[in-house]
N, C-alpha and C. Protein backbone atom coordinates (compact mmCIF):
# COMPACT_ATOMS: atom_id res chain seq x y z
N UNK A 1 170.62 139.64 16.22
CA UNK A 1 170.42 140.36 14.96
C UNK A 1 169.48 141.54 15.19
N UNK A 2 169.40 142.65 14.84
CA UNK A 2 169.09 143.60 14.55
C UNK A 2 168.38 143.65 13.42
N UNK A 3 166.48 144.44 14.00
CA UNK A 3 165.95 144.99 12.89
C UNK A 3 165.35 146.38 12.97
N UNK A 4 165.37 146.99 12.24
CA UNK A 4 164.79 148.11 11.75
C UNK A 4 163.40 148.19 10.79
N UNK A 5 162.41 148.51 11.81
CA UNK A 5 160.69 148.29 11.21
C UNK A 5 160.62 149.77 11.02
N UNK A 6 159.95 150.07 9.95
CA UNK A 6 159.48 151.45 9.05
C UNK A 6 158.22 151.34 8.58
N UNK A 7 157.27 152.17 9.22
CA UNK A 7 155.50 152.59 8.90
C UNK A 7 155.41 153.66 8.81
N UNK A 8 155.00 153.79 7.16
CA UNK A 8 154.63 154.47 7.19
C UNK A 8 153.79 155.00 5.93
N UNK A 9 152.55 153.84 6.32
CA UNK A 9 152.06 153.20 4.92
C UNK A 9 150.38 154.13 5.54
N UNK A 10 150.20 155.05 6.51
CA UNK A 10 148.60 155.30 6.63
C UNK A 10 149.01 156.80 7.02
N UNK A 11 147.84 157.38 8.11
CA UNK A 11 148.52 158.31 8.54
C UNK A 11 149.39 158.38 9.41
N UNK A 12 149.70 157.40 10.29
CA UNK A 12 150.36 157.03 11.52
C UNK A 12 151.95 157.28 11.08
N UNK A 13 152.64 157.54 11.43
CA UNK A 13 154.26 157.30 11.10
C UNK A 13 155.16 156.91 12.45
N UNK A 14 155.78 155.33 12.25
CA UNK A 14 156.50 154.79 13.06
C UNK A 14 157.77 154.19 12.71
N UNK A 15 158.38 154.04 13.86
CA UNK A 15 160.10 153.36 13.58
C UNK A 15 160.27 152.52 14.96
N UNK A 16 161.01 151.77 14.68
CA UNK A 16 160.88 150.61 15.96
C UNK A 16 162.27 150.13 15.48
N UNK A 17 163.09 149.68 16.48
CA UNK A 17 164.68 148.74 16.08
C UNK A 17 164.24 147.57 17.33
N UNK A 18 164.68 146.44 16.69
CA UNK A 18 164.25 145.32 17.58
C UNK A 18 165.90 144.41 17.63
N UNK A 19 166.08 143.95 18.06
CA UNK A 19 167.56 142.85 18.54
C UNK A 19 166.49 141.87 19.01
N UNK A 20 167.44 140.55 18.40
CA UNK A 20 166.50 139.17 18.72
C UNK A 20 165.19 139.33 18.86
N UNK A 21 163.92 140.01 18.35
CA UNK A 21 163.27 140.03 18.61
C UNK A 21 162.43 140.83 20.19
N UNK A 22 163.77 141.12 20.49
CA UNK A 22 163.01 142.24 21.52
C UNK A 22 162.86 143.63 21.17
N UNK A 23 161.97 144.24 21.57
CA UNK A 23 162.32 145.87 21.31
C UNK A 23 163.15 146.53 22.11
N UNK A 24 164.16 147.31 21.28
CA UNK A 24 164.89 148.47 22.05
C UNK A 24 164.38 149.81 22.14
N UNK A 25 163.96 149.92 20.89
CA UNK A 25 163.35 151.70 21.15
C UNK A 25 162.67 151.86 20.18
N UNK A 26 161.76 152.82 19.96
CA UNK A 26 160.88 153.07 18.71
C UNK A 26 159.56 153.98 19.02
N UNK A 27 159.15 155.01 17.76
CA UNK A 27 158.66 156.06 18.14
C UNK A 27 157.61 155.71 17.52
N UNK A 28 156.02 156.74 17.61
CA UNK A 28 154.85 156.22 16.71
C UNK A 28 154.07 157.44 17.17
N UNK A 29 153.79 158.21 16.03
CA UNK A 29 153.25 159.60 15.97
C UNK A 29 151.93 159.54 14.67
N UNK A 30 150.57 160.28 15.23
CA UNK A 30 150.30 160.69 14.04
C UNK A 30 149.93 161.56 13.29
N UNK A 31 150.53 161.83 12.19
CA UNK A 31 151.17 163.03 11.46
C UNK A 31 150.14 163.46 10.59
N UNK A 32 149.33 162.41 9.68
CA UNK A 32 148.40 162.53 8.85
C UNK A 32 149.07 162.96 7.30
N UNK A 33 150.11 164.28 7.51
CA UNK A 33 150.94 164.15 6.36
C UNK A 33 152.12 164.76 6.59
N UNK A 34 152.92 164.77 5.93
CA UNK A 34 154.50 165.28 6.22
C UNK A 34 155.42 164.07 6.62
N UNK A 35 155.00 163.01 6.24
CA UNK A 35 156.17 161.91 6.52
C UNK A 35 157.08 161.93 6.13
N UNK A 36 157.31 162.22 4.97
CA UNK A 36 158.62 162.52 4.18
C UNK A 36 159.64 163.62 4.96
N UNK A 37 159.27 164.20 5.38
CA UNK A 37 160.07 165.54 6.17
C UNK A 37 160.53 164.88 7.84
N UNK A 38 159.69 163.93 8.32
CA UNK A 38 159.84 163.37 10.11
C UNK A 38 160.22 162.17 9.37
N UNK A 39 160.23 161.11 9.08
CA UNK A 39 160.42 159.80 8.62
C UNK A 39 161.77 159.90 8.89
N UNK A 40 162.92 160.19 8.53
CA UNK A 40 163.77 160.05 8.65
C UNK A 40 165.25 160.49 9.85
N UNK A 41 164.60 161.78 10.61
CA UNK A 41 164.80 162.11 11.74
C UNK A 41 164.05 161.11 12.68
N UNK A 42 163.01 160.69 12.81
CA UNK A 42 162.38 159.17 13.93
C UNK A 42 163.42 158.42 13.74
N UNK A 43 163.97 157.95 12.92
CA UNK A 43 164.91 156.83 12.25
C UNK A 43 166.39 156.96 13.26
N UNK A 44 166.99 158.70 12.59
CA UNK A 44 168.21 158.67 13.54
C UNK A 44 168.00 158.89 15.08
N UNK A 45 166.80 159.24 15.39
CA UNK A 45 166.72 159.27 16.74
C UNK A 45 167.17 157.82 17.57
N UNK A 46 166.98 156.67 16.85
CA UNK A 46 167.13 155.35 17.15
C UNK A 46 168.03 155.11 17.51
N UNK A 47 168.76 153.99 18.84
CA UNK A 47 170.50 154.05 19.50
C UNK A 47 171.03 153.61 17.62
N UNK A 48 172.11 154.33 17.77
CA UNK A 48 172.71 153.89 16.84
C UNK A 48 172.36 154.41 15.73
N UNK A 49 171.35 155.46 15.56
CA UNK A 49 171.13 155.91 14.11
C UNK A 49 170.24 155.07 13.81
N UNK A 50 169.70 154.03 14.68
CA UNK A 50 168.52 152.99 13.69
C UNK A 50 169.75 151.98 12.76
N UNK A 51 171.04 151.91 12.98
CA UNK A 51 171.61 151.35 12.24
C UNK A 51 170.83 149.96 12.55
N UNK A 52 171.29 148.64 11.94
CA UNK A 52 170.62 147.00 12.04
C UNK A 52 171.02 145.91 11.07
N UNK A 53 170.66 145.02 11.45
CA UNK A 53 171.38 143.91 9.92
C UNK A 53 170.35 143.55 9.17
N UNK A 54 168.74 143.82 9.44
CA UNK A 54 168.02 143.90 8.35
C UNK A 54 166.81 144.87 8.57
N UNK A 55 166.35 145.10 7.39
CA UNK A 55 164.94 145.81 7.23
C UNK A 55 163.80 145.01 7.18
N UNK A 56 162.46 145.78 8.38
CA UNK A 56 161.08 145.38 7.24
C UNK A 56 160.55 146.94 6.93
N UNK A 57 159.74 146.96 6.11
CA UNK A 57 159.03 148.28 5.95
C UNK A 57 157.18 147.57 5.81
N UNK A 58 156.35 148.53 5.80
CA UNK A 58 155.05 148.28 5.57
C UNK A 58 154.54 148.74 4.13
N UNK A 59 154.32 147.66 3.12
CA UNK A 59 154.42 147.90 2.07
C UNK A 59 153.09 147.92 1.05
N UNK A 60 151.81 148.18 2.06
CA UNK A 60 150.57 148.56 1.74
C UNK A 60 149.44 147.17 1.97
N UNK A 61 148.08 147.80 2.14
CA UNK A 61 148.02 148.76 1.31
C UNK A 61 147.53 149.82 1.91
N UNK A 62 147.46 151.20 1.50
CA UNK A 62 147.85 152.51 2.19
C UNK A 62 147.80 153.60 1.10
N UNK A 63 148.14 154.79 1.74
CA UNK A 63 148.42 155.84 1.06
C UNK A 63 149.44 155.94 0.32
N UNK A 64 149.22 156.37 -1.05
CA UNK A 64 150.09 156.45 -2.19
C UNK A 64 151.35 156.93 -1.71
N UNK A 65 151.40 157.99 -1.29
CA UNK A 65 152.27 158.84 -0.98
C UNK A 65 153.38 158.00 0.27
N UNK A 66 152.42 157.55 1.60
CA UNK A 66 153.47 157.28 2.82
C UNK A 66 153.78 155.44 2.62
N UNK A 67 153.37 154.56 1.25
CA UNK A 67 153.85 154.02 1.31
C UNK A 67 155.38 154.08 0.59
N UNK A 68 155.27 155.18 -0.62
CA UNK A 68 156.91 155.25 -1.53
C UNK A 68 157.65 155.95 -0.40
N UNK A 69 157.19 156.73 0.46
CA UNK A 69 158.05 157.34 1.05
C UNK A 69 158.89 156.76 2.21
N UNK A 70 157.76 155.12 2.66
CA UNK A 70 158.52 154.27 3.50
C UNK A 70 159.77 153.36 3.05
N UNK A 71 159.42 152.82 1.58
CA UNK A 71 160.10 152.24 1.01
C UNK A 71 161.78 152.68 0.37
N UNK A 72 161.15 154.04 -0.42
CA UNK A 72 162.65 154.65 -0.43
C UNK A 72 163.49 154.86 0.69
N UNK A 73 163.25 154.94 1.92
CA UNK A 73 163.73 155.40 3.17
C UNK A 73 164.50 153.81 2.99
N UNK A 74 163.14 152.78 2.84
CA UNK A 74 163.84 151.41 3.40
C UNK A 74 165.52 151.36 2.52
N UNK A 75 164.79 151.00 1.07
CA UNK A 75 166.07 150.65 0.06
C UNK A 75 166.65 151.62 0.20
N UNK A 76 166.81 152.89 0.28
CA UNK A 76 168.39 153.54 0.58
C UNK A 76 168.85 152.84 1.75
N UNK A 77 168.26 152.75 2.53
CA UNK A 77 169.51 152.49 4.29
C UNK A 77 169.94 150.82 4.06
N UNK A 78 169.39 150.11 2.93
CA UNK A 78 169.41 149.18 2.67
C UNK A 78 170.56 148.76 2.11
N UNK A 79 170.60 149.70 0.56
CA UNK A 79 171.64 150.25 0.17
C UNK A 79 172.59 150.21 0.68
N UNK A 80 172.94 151.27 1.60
CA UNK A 80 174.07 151.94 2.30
C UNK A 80 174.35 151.08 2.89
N UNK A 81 173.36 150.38 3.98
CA UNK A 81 174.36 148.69 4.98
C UNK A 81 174.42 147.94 4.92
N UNK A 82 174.06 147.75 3.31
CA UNK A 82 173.93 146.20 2.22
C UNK A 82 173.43 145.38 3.53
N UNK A 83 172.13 145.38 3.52
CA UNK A 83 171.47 144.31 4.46
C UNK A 83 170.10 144.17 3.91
N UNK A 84 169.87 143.04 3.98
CA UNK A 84 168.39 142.95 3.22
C UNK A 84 167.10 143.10 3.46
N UNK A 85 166.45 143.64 2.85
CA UNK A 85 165.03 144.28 3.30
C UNK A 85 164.06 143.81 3.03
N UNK A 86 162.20 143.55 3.82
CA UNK A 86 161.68 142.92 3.67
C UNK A 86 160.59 143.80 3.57
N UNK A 87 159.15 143.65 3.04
CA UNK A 87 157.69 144.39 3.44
C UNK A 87 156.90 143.26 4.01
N UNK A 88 156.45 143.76 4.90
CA UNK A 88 155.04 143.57 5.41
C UNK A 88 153.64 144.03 4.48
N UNK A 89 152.34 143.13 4.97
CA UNK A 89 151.65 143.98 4.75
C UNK A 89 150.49 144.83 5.72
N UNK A 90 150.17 145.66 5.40
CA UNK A 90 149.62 146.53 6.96
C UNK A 90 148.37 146.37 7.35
N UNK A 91 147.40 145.72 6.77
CA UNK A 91 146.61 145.57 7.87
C UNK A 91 146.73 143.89 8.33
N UNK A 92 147.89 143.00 8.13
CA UNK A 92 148.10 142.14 9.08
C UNK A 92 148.80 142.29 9.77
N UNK A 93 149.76 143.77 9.69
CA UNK A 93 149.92 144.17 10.85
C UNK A 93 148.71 144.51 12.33
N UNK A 94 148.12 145.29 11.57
CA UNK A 94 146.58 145.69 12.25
C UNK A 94 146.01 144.10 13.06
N UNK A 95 145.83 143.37 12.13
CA UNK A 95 144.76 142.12 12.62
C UNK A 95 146.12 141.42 13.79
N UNK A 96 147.21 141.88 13.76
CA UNK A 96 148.24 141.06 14.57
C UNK A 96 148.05 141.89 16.09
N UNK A 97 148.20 143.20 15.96
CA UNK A 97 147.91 143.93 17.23
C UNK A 97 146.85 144.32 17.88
N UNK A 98 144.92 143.59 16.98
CA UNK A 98 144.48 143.27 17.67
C UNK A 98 144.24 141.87 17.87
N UNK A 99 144.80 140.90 17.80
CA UNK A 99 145.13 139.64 18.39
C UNK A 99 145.54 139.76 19.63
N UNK A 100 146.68 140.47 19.62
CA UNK A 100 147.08 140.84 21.37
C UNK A 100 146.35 141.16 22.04
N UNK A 101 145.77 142.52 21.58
CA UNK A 101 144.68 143.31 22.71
C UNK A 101 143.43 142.14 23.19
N UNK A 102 143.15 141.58 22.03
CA UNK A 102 141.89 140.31 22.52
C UNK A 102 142.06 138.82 21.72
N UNK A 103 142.89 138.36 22.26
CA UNK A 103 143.75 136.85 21.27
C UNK A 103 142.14 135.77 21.26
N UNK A 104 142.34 135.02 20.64
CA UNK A 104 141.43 134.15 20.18
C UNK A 104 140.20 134.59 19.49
N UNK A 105 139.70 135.97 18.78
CA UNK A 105 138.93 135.90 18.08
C UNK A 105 139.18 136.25 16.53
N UNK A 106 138.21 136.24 15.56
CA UNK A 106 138.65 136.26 14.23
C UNK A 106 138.29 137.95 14.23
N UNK A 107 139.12 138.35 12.84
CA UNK A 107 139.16 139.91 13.49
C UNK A 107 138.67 141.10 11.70
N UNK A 108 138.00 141.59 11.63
CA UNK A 108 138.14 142.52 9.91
C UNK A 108 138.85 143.53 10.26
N UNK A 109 140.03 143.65 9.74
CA UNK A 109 140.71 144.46 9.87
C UNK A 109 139.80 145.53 8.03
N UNK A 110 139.71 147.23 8.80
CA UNK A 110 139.17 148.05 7.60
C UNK A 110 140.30 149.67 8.01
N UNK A 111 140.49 149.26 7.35
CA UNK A 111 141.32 150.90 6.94
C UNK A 111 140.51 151.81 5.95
N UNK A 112 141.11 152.99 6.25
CA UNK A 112 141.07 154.22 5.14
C UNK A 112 141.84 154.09 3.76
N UNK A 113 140.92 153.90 2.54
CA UNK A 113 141.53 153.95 1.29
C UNK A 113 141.03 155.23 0.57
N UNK A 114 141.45 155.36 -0.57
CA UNK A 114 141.04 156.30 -1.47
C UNK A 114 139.92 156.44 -2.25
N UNK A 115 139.21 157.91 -2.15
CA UNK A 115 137.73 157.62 -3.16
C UNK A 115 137.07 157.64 -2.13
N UNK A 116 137.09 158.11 -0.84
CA UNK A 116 135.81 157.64 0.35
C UNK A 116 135.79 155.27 0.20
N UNK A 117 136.79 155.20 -0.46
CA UNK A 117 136.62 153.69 -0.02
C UNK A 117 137.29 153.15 1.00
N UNK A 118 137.28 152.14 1.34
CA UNK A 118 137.97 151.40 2.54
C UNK A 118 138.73 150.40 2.52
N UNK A 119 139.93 149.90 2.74
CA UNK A 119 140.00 148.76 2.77
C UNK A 119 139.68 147.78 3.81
N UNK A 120 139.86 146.78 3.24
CA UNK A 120 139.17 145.47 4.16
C UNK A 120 140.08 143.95 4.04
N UNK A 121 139.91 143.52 4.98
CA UNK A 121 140.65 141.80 4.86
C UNK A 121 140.14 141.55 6.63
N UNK A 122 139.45 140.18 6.21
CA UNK A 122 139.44 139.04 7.87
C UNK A 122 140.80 138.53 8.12
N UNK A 123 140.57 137.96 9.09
CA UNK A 123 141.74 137.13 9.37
C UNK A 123 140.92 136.42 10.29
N UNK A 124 141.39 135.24 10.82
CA UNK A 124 141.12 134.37 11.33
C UNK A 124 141.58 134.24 12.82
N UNK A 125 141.57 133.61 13.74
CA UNK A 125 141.49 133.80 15.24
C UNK A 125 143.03 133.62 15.48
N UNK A 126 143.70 133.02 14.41
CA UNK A 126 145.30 132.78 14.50
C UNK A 126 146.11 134.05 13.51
N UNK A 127 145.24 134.81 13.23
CA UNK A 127 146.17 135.84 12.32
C UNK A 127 145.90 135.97 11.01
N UNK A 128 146.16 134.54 10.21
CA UNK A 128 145.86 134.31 9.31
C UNK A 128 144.73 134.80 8.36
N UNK A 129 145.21 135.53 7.20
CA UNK A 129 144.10 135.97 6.08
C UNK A 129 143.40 135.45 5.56
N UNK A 130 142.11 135.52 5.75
CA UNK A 130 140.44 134.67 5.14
C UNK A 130 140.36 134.88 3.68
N UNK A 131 140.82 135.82 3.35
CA UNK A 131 141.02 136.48 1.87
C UNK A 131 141.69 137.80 1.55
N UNK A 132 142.60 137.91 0.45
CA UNK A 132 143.32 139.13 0.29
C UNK A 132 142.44 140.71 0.67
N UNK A 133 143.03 141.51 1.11
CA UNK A 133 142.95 142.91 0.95
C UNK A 133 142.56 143.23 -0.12
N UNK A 134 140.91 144.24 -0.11
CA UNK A 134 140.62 144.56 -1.08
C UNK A 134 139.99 146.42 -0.54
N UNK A 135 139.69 146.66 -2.00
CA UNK A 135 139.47 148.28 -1.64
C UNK A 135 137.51 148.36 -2.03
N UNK A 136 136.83 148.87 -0.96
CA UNK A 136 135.75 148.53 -1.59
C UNK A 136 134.83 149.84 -0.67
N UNK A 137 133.77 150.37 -0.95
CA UNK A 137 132.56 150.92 -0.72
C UNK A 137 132.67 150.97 0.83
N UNK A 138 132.20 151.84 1.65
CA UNK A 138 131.84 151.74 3.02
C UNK A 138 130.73 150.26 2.80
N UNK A 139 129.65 150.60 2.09
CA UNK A 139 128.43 149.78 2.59
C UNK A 139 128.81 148.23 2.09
N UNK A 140 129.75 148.55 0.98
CA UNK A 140 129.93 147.10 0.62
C UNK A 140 130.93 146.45 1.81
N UNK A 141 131.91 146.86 2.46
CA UNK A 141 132.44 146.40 3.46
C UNK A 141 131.84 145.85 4.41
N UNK A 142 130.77 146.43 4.90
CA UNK A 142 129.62 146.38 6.03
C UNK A 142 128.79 144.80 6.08
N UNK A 143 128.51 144.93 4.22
CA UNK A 143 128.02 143.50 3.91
C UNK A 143 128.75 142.46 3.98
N UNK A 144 130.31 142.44 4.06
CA UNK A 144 131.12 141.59 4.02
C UNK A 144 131.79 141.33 5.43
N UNK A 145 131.37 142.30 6.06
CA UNK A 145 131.95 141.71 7.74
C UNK A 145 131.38 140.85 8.38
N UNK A 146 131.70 139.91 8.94
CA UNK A 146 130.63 139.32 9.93
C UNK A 146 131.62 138.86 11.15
N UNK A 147 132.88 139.32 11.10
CA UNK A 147 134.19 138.87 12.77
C UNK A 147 133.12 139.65 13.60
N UNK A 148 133.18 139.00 15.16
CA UNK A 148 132.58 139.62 16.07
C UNK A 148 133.49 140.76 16.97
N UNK A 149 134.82 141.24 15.96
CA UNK A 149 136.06 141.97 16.22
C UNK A 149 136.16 142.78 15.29
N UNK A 150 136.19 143.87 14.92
CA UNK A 150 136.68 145.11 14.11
C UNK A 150 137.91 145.85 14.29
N UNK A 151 138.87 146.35 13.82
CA UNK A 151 139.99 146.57 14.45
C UNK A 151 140.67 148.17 12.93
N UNK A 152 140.78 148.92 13.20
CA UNK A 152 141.57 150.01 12.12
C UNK A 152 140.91 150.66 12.31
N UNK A 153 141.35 151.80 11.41
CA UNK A 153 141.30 153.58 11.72
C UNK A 153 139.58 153.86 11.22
N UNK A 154 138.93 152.27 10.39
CA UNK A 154 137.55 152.59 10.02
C UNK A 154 137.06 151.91 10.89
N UNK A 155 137.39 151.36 11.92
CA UNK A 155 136.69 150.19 12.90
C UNK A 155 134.94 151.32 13.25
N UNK A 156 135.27 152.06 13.98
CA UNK A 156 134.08 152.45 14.68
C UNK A 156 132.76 152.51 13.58
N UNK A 157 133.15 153.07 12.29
CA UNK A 157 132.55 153.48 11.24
C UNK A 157 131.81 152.35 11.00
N UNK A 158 132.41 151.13 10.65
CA UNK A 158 132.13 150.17 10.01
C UNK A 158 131.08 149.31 10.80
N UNK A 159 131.50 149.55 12.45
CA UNK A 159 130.23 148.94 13.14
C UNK A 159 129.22 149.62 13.45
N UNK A 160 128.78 150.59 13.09
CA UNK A 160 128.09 151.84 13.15
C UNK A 160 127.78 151.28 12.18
N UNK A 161 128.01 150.89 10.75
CA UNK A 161 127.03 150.70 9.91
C UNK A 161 126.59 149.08 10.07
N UNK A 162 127.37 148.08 10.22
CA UNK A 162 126.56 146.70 10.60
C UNK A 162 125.82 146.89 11.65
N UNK A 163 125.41 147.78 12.46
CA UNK A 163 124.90 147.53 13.61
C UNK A 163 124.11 146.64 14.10
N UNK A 164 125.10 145.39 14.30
CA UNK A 164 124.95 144.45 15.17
C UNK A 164 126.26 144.55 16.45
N UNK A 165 126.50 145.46 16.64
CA UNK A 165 127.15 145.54 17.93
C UNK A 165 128.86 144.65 18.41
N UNK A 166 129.60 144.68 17.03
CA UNK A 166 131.10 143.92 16.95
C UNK A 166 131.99 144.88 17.88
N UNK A 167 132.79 143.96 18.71
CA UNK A 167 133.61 144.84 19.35
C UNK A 167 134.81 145.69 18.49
N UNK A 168 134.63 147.15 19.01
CA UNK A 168 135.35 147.75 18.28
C UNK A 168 137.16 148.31 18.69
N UNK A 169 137.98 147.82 17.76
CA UNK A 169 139.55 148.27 17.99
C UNK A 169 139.88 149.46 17.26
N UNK A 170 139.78 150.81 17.71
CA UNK A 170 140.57 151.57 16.09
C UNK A 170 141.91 152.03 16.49
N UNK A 171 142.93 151.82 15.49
CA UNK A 171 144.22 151.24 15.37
C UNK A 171 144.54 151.56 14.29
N UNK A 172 146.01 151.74 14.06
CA UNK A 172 146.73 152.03 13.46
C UNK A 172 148.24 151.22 13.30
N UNK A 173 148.59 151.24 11.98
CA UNK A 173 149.64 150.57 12.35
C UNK A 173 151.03 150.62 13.25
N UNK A 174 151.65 150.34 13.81
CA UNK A 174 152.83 150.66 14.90
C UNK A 174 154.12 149.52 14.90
N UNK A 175 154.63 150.04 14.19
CA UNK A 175 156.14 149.20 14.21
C UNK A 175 156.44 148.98 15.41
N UNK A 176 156.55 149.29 16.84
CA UNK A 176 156.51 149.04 17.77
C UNK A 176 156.04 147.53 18.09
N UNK A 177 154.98 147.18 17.67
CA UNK A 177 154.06 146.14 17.38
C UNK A 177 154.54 144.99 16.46
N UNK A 178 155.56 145.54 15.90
CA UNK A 178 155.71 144.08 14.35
C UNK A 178 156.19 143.10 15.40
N UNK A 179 156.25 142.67 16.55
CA UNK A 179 156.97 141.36 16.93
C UNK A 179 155.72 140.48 17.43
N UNK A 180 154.62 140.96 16.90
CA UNK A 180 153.26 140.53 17.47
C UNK A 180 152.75 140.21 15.69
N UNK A 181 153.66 140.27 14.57
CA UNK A 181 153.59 139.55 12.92
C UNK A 181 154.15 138.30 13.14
N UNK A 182 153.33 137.42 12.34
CA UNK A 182 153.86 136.50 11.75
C UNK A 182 155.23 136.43 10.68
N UNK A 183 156.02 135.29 11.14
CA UNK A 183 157.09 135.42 9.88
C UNK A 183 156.90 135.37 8.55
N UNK A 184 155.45 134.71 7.89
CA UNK A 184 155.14 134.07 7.35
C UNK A 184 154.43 135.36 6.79
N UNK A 185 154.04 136.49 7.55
CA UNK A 185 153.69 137.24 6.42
C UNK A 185 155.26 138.53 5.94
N UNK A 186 155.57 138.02 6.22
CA UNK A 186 157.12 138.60 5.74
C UNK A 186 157.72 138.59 4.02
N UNK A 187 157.96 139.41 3.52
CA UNK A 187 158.21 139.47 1.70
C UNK A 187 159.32 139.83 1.24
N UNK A 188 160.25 139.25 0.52
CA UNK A 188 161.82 139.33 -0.09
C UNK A 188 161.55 140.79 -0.61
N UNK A 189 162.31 141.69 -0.86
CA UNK A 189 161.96 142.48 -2.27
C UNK A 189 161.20 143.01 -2.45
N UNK A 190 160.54 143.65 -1.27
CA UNK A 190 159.05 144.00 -1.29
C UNK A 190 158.65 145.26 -2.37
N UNK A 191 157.53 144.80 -2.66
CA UNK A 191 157.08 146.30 -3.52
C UNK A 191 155.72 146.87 -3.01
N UNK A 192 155.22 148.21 -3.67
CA UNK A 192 154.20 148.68 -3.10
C UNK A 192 153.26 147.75 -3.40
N UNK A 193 152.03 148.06 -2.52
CA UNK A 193 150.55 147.23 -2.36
C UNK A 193 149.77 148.75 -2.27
N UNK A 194 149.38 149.28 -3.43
CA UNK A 194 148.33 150.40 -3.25
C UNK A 194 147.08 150.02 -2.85
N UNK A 195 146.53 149.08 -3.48
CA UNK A 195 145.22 148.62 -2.44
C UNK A 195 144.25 148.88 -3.41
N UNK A 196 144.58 149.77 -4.61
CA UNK A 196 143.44 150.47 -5.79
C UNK A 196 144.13 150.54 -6.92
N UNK A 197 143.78 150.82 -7.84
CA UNK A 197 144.21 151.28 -9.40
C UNK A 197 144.30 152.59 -9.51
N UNK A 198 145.73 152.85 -9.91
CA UNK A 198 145.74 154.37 -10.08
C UNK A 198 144.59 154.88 -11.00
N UNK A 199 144.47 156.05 -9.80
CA UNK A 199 143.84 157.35 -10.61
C UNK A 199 144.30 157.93 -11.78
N UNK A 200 145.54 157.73 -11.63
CA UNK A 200 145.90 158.37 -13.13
C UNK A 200 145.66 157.58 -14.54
N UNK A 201 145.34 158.27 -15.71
CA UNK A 201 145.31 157.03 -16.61
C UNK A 201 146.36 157.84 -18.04
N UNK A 202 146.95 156.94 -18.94
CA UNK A 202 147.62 157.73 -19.77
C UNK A 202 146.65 158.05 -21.31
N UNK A 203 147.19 158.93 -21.50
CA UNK A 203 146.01 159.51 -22.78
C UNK A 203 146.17 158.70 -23.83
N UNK A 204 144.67 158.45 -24.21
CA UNK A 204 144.70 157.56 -25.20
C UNK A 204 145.12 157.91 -26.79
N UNK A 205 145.94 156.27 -27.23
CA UNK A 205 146.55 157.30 -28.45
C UNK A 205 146.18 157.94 -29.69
């Protein structure tokens, strides 16, 4: 079976096609913005057009923008090869690829959110989430770390401010990488995970 992995939930933008679980080919660039315009040329570059018999995509939490733009990509091709599509979420992608780089320790995965905030989630020495993804303060993150592992695009930042000296991973997500996810964090129907409450609010009546 054939899958087709789509990231492109941060600044990073990736595409990966896997058969049985091996990888065949897959690209991972980072763009910072313009996904919408490369997202879909990475895709046909893939043998076969990236064709496959199912989807995952990375379905936050992330940037407003490169997570709709992963998703529509997903459900159209989804669409079109009536095959069913799944989301991930991205920083257990993150806490999965640094498991590899250094397996057996527990890990805070902290990304870049919106507002100068960050997101944050542990995981545990097997992968597993200590508690959901949340969007919070540099300093409040800082207070809430204590893995002797840091791992995302805020890793260095974040141990710079605990300075107690956690080994640092900074990382990004990489579809290349999803065969290093759990199945278990895998989602039917996926929808976005913004990570925050829109900024926008509607006028009151």
């Amino acid at each position: 079976m054939r899958r087709l992995v789509i990231d492109s939930a941060t600044e990073a933008c990736s595409v990966a096609l896997f058969d049985g679980g091996m990888l065949v080919a897959g690209t991972h660039a980072m763009l910072g913005r313009g996904h919408a315009e490369q997202l879909v040329p990475m895709i046909a570059d893939l043998p076969g057009n990236g064709r496959a018999d199912t989807i995952a995509v990375n379905s936050g939490p992330g940037s407003f923008t490169g997570i709709r733009v992963g998703l529509a990509a997903a459900r159209a091709l989804a669409l079109a090869w009536r095959v069913p599509l799944e989301g991930y979420p991205c920083l257990a992608l993150v806490a999965a690829m640094a498991s590899q780089d250094q397996p057996g320790r527990a890990v805070d995965v902290v990304m870049t959110g919106g507002h100068g905030e960050w997101f944050f989630q542990p995981f545990d020495p097997d992968g597993a989430p200590l508690a959901e993804s949340v969007s919070l303060l540099p300093e409040i993150a800082a207070e809430r770390s204590q893995a002797g592992l840091v791992a995302g695009s805020q890793a260095a930042a974040l141990a710079a401010r605990r300075g107690d000296g956690p080994a640092v991973l900074p990382l990004w997500p990489d579809a290349r990488a999803f065969g290093a996810l759990g199945a278990g964090s895998l989602r039917p129907d996926p929808l976005p995970r913004y990570g925050r409450a829109p900024d926008a609010r509607l006028p009151a009546a």
